[in-house]
PDB file of N, CA and C in Angstrom:
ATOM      1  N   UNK A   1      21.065  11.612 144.470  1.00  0.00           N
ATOM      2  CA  UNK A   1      21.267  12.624 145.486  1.00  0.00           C
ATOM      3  C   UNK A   1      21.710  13.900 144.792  1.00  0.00           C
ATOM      4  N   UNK A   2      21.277  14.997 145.594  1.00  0.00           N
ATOM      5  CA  UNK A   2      21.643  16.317 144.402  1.00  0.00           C
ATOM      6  C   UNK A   2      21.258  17.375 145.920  1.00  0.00           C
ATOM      7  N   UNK A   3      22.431  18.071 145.610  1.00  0.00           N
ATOM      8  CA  UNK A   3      22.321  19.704 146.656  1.00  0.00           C
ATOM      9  C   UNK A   3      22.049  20.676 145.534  1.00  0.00           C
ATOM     10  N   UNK A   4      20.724  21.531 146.553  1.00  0.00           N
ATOM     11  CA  UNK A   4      20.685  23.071 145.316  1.00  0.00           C
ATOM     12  C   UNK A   4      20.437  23.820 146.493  1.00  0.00           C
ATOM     13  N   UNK A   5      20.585  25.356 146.243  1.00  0.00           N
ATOM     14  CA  UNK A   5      20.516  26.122 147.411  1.00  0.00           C
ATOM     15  C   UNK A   5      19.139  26.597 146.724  1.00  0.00           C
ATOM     16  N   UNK A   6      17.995  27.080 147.895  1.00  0.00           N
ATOM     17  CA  UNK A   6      17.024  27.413 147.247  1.00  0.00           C
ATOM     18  C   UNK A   6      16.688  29.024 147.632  1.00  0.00           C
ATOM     19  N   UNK A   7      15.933  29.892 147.291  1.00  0.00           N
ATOM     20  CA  UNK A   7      15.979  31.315 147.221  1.00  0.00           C
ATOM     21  C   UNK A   7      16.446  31.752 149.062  1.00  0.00           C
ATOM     22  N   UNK A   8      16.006  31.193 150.210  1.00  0.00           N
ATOM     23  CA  UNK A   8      16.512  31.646 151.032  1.00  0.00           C
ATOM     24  C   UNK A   8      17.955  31.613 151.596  1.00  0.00           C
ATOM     25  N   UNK A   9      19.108  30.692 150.840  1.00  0.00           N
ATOM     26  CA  UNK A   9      20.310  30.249 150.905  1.00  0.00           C
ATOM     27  C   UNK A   9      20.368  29.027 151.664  1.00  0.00           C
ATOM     28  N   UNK A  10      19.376  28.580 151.780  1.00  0.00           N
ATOM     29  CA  UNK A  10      19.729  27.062 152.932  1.00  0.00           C
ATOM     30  C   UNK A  10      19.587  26.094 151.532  1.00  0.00           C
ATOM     31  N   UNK A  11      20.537  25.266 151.952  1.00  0.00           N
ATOM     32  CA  UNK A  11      21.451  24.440 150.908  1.00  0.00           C
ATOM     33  C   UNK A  11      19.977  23.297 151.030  1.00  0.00           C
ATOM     34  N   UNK A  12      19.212  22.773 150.078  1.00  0.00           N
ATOM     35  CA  UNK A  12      18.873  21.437 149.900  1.00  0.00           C
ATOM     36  C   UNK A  12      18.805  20.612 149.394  1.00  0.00           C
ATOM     37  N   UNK A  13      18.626  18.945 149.545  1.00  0.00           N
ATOM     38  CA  UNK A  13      19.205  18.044 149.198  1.00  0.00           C
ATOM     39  C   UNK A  13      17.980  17.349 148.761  1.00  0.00           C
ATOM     40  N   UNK A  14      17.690  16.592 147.665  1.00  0.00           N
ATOM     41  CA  UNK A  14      17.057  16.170 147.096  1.00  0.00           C
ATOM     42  C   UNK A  14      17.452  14.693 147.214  1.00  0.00           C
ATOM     43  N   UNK A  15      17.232  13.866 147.492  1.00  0.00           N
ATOM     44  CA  UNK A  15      16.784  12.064 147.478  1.00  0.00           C
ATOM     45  C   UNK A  15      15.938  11.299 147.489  1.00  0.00           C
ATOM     46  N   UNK A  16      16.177  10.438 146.332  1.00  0.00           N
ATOM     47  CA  UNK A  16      15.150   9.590 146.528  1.00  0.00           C
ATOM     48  C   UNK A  16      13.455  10.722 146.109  1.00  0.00           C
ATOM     49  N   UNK A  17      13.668  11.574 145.578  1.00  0.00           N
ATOM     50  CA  UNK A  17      12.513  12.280 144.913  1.00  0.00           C
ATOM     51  C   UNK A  17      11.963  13.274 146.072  1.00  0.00           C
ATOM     52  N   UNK A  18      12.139  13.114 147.239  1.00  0.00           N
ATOM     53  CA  UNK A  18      12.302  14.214 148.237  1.00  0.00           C
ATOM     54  C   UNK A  18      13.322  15.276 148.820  1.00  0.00           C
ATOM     55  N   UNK A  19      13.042  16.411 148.597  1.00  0.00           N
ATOM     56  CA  UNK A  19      13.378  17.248 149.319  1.00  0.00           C
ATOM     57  C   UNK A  19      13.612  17.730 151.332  1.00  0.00           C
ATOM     58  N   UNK A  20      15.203  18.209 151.419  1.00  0.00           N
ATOM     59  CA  UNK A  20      15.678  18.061 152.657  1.00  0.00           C
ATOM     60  C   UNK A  20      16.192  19.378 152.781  1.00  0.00           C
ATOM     61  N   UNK A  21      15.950  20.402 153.768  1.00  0.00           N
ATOM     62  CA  UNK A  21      16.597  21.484 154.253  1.00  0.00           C
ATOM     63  C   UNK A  21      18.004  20.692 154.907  1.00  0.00           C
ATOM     64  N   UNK A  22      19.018  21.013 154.319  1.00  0.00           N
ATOM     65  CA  UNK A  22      20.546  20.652 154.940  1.00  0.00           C
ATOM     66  C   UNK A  22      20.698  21.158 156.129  1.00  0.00           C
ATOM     67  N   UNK A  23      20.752  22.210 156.701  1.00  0.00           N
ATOM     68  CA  UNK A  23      20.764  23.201 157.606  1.00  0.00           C
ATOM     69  C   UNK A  23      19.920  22.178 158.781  1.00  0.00           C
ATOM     70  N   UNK A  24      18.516  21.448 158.523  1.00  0.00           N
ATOM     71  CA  UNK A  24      17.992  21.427 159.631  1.00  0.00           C
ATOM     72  C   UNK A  24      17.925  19.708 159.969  1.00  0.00           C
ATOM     73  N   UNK A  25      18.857  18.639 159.158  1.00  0.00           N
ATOM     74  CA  UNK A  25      19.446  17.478 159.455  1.00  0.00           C
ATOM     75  C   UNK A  25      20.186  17.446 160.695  1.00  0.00           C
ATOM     76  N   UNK A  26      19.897  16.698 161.058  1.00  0.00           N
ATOM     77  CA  UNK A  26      20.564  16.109 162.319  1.00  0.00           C
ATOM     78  C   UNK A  26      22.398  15.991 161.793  1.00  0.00           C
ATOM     79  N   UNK A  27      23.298  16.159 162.644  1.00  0.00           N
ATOM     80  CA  UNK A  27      24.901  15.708 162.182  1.00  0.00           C
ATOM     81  C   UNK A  27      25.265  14.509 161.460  1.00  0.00           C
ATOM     82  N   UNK A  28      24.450  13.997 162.486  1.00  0.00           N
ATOM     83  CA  UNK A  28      24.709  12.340 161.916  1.00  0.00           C
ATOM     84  C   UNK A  28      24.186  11.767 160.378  1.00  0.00           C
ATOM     85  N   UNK A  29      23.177  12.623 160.156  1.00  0.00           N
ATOM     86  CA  UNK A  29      22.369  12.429 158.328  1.00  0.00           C
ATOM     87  C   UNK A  29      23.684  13.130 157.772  1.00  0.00           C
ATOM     88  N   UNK A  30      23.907  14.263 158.677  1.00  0.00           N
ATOM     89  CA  UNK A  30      25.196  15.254 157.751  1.00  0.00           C
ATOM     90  C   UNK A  30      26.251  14.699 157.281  1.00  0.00           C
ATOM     91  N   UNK A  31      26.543  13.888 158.320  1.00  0.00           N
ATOM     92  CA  UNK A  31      27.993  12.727 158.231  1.00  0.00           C
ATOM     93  C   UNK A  31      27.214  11.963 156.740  1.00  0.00           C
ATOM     94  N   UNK A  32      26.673  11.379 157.181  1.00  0.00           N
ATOM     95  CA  UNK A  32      25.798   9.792 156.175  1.00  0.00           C
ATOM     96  C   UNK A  32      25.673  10.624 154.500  1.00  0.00           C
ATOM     97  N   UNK A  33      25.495  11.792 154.529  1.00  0.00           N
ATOM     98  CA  UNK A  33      25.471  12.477 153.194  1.00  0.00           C
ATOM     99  C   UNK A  33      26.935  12.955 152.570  1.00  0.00           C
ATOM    100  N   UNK A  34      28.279  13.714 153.496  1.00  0.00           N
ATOM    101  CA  UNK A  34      29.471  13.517 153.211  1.00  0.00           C
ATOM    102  C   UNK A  34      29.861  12.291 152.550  1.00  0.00           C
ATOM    103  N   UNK A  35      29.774  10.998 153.408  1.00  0.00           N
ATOM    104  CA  UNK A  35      30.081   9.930 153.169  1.00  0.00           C
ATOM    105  C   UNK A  35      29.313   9.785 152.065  1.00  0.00           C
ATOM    106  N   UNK A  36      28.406   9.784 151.665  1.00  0.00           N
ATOM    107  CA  UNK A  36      28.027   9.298 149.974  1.00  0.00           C
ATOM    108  C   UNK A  36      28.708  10.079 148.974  1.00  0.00           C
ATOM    109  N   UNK A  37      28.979  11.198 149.201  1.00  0.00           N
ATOM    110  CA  UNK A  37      28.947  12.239 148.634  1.00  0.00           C
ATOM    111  C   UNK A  37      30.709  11.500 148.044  1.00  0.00           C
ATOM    112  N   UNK A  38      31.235  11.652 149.456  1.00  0.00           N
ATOM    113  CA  UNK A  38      32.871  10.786 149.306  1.00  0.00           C
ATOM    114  C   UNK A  38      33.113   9.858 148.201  1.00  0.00           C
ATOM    115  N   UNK A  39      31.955   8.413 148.383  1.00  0.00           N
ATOM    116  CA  UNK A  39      31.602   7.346 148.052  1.00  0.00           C
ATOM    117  C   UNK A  39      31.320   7.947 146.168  1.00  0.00           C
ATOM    118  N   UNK A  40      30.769   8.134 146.045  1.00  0.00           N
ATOM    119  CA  UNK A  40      30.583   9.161 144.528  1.00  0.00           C
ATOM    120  C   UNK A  40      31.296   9.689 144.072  1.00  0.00           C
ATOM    121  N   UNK A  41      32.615  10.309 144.722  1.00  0.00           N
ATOM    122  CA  UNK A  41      33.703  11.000 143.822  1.00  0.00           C
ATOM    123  C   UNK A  41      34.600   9.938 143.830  1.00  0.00           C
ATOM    124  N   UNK A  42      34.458   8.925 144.740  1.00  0.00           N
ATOM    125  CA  UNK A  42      36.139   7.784 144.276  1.00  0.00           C
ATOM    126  C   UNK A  42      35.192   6.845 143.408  1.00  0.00           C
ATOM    127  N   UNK A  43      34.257   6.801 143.416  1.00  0.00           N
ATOM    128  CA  UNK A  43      33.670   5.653 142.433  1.00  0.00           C
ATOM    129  C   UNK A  43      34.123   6.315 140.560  1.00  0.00           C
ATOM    130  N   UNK A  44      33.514   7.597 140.730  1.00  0.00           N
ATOM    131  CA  UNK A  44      33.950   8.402 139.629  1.00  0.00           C
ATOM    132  C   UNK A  44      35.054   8.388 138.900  1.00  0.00           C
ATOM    133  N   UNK A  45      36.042   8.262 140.307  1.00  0.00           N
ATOM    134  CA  UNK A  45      37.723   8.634 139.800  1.00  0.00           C
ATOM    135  C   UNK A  45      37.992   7.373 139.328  1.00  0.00           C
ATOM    136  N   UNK A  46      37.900   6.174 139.914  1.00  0.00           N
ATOM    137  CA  UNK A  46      37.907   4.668 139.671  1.00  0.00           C
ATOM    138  C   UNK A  46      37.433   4.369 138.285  1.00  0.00           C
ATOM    139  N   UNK A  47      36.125   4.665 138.285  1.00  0.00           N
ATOM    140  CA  UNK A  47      35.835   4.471 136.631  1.00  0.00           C
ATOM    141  C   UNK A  47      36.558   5.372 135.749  1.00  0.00           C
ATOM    142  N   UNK A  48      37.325   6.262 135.874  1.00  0.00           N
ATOM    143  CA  UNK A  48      37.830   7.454 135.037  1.00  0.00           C
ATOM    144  C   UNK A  48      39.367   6.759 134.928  1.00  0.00           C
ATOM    145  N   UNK A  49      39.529   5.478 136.161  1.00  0.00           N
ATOM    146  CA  UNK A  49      40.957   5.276 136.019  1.00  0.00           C
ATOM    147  C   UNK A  49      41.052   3.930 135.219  1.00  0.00           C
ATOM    148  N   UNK A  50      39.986   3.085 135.156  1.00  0.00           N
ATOM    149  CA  UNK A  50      39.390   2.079 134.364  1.00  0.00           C
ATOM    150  C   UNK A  50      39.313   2.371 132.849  1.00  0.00           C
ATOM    151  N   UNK A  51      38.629   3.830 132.777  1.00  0.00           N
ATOM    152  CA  UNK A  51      39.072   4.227 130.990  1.00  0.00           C
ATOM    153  C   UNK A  51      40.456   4.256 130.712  1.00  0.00           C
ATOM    154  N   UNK A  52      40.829   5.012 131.570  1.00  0.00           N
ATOM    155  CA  UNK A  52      42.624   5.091 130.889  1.00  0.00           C
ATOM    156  C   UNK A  52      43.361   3.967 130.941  1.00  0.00           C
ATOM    157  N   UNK A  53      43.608   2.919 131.981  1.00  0.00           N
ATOM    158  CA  UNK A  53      43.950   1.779 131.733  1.00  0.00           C
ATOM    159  C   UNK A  53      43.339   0.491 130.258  1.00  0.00           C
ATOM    160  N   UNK A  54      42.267   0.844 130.381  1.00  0.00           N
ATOM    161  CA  UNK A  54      41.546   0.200 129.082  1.00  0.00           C
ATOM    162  C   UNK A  54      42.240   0.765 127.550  1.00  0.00           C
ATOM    163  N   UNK A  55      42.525   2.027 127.631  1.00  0.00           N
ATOM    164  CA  UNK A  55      43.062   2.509 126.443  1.00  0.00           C
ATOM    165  C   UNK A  55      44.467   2.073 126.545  1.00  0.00           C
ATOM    166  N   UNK A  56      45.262   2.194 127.348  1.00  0.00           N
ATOM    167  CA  UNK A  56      46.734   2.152 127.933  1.00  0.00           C
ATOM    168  C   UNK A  56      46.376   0.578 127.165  1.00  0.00           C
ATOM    169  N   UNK A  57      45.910  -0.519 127.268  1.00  0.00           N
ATOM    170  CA  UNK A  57      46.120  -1.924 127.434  1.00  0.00           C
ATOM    171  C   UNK A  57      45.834  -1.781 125.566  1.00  0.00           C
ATOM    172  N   UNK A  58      44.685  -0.953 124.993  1.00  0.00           N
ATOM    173  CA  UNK A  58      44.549  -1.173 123.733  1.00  0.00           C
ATOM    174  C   UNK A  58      45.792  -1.011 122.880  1.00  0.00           C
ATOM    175  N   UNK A  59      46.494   0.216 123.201  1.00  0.00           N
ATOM    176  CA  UNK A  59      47.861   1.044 122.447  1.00  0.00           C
ATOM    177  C   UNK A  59      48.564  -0.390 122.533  1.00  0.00           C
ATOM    178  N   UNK A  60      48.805  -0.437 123.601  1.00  0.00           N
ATOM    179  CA  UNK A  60      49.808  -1.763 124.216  1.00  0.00           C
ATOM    180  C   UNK A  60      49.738  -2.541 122.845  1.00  0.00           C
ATOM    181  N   UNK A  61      48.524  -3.525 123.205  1.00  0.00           N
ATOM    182  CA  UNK A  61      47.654  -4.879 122.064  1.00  0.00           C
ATOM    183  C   UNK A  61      48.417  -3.904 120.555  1.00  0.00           C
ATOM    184  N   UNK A  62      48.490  -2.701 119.945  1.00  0.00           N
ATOM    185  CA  UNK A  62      47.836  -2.316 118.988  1.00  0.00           C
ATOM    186  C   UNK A  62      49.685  -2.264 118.598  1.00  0.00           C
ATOM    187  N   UNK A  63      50.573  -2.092 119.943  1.00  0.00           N
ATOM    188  CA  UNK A  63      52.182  -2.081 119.337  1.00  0.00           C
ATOM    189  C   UNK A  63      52.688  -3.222 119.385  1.00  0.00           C
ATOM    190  N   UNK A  64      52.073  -4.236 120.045  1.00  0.00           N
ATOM    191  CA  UNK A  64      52.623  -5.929 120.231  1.00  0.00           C
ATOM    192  C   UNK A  64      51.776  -6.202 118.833  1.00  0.00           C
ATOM    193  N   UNK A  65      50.769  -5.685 118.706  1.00  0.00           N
ATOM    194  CA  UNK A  65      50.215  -6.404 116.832  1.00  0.00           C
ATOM    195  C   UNK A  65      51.051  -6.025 115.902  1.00  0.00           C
ATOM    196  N   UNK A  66      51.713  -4.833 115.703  1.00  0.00           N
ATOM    197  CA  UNK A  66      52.319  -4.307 115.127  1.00  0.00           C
ATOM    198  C   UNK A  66      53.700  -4.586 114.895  1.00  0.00           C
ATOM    199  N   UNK A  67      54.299  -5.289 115.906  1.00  0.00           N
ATOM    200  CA  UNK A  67      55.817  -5.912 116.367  1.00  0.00           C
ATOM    201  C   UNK A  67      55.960  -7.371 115.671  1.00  0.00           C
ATOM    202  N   UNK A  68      54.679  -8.011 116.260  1.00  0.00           N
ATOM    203  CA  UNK A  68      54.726  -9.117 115.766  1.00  0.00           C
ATOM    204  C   UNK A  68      54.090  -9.720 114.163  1.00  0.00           C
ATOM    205  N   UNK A  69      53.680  -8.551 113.253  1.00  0.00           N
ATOM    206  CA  UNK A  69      53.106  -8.549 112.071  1.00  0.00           C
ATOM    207  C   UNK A  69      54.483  -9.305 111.289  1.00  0.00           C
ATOM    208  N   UNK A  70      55.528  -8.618 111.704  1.00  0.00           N
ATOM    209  CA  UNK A  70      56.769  -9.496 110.440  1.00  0.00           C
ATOM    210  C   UNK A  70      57.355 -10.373 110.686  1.00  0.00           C
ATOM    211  N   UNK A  71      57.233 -11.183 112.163  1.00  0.00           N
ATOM    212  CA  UNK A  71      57.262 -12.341 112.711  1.00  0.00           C
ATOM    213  C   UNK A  71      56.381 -13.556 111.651  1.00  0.00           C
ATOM    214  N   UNK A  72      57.539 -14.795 111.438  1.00  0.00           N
ATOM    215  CA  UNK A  72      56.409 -15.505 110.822  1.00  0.00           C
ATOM    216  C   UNK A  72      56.458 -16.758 111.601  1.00  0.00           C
TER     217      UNK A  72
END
Protein backbone atom coordinates (compact mmCIF):
# COMPACT_ATOMS: atom_id res chain seq x y z
CA UNK A 1 0.00 0.00 0.00
CA UNK A 2 1.56 3.45 -0.78
CA UNK A 3 -0.17 7.20 -0.89
CA UNK A 4 1.34 9.76 -3.52
CA UNK A 5 -0.37 12.94 -4.35
CA UNK A 6 -0.51 13.21 -8.07
CA UNK A 7 -0.15 16.64 -10.17
CA UNK A 8 -3.79 17.67 -9.40
CA UNK A 9 -3.34 17.34 -5.39
CA UNK A 10 -5.80 14.46 -4.86
CA UNK A 11 -3.90 12.11 -2.66
CA UNK A 12 -3.60 8.42 -4.37
CA UNK A 13 -3.27 5.17 -3.16
CA UNK A 14 -1.71 2.49 -4.87
CA UNK A 15 -2.61 -1.43 -3.94
CA UNK A 16 -2.18 -4.36 -4.89
CA UNK A 17 -0.61 -2.75 -8.32
CA UNK A 18 -3.68 -0.46 -8.76
CA UNK A 19 -4.24 2.87 -8.49
CA UNK A 20 -7.13 4.77 -6.22
CA UNK A 21 -8.17 8.51 -6.16
CA UNK A 22 -8.44 8.88 -2.09
CA UNK A 23 -10.73 11.76 -2.36
CA UNK A 24 -13.29 9.64 -4.32
CA UNK A 25 -13.40 6.24 -1.83
CA UNK A 26 -16.24 5.67 -0.12
CA UNK A 27 -15.59 6.43 4.12
CA UNK A 28 -15.76 3.13 4.87
CA UNK A 29 -12.52 2.05 2.28
CA UNK A 30 -11.25 5.40 4.13
CA UNK A 31 -11.66 3.82 7.56
CA UNK A 32 -10.27 0.13 6.10
CA UNK A 33 -7.06 2.15 4.76
CA UNK A 34 -6.43 4.21 8.29
CA UNK A 35 -6.74 0.95 9.88
CA UNK A 36 -3.94 -0.68 7.80
CA UNK A 37 -2.15 2.16 7.73
CA UNK A 38 -2.48 1.92 11.95
CA UNK A 39 -1.82 -1.88 11.59
CA UNK A 40 1.73 -0.96 9.79
CA UNK A 41 3.05 1.52 12.18
CA UNK A 42 2.54 -0.82 15.46
CA UNK A 43 3.77 -3.79 13.53
CA UNK A 44 6.90 -1.52 12.77
CA UNK A 45 7.25 -0.27 16.32
CA UNK A 46 6.92 -4.01 17.61
CA UNK A 47 9.62 -5.21 15.41
CA UNK A 48 11.81 -2.08 16.32
CA UNK A 49 10.99 -3.17 20.01
CA UNK A 50 12.03 -6.88 19.27
CA UNK A 51 15.57 -5.43 18.05
CA UNK A 52 16.23 -3.68 21.19
CA UNK A 53 15.17 -6.35 23.47
CA UNK A 54 17.28 -8.89 21.38
CA UNK A 55 20.35 -6.69 21.93
CA UNK A 56 19.32 -5.82 25.67
CA UNK A 57 19.24 -9.94 26.19
CA UNK A 58 22.77 -10.21 24.14
CA UNK A 59 24.73 -7.41 26.56
CA UNK A 60 22.91 -9.29 29.38
CA UNK A 61 24.37 -13.16 28.00
CA UNK A 62 27.73 -11.13 27.17
CA UNK A 63 27.98 -9.70 31.29
CA UNK A 64 26.69 -13.11 32.88
CA UNK A 65 29.67 -14.72 30.40
CA UNK A 66 31.87 -12.41 31.66
CA UNK A 67 30.91 -12.82 35.57
CA UNK A 68 30.98 -16.25 35.38
CA UNK A 69 34.47 -16.70 33.33
CA UNK A 70 36.44 -16.87 36.95
CA UNK A 71 33.93 -19.11 38.43
CA UNK A 72 35.30 -22.63 38.34
Amino acid sequence: MNENQNDSGNPVLTFEGKKYFINQLSKEIKESINALQIAETQLKMHQDTLKLLTISRNSIANQLREKLKNIE
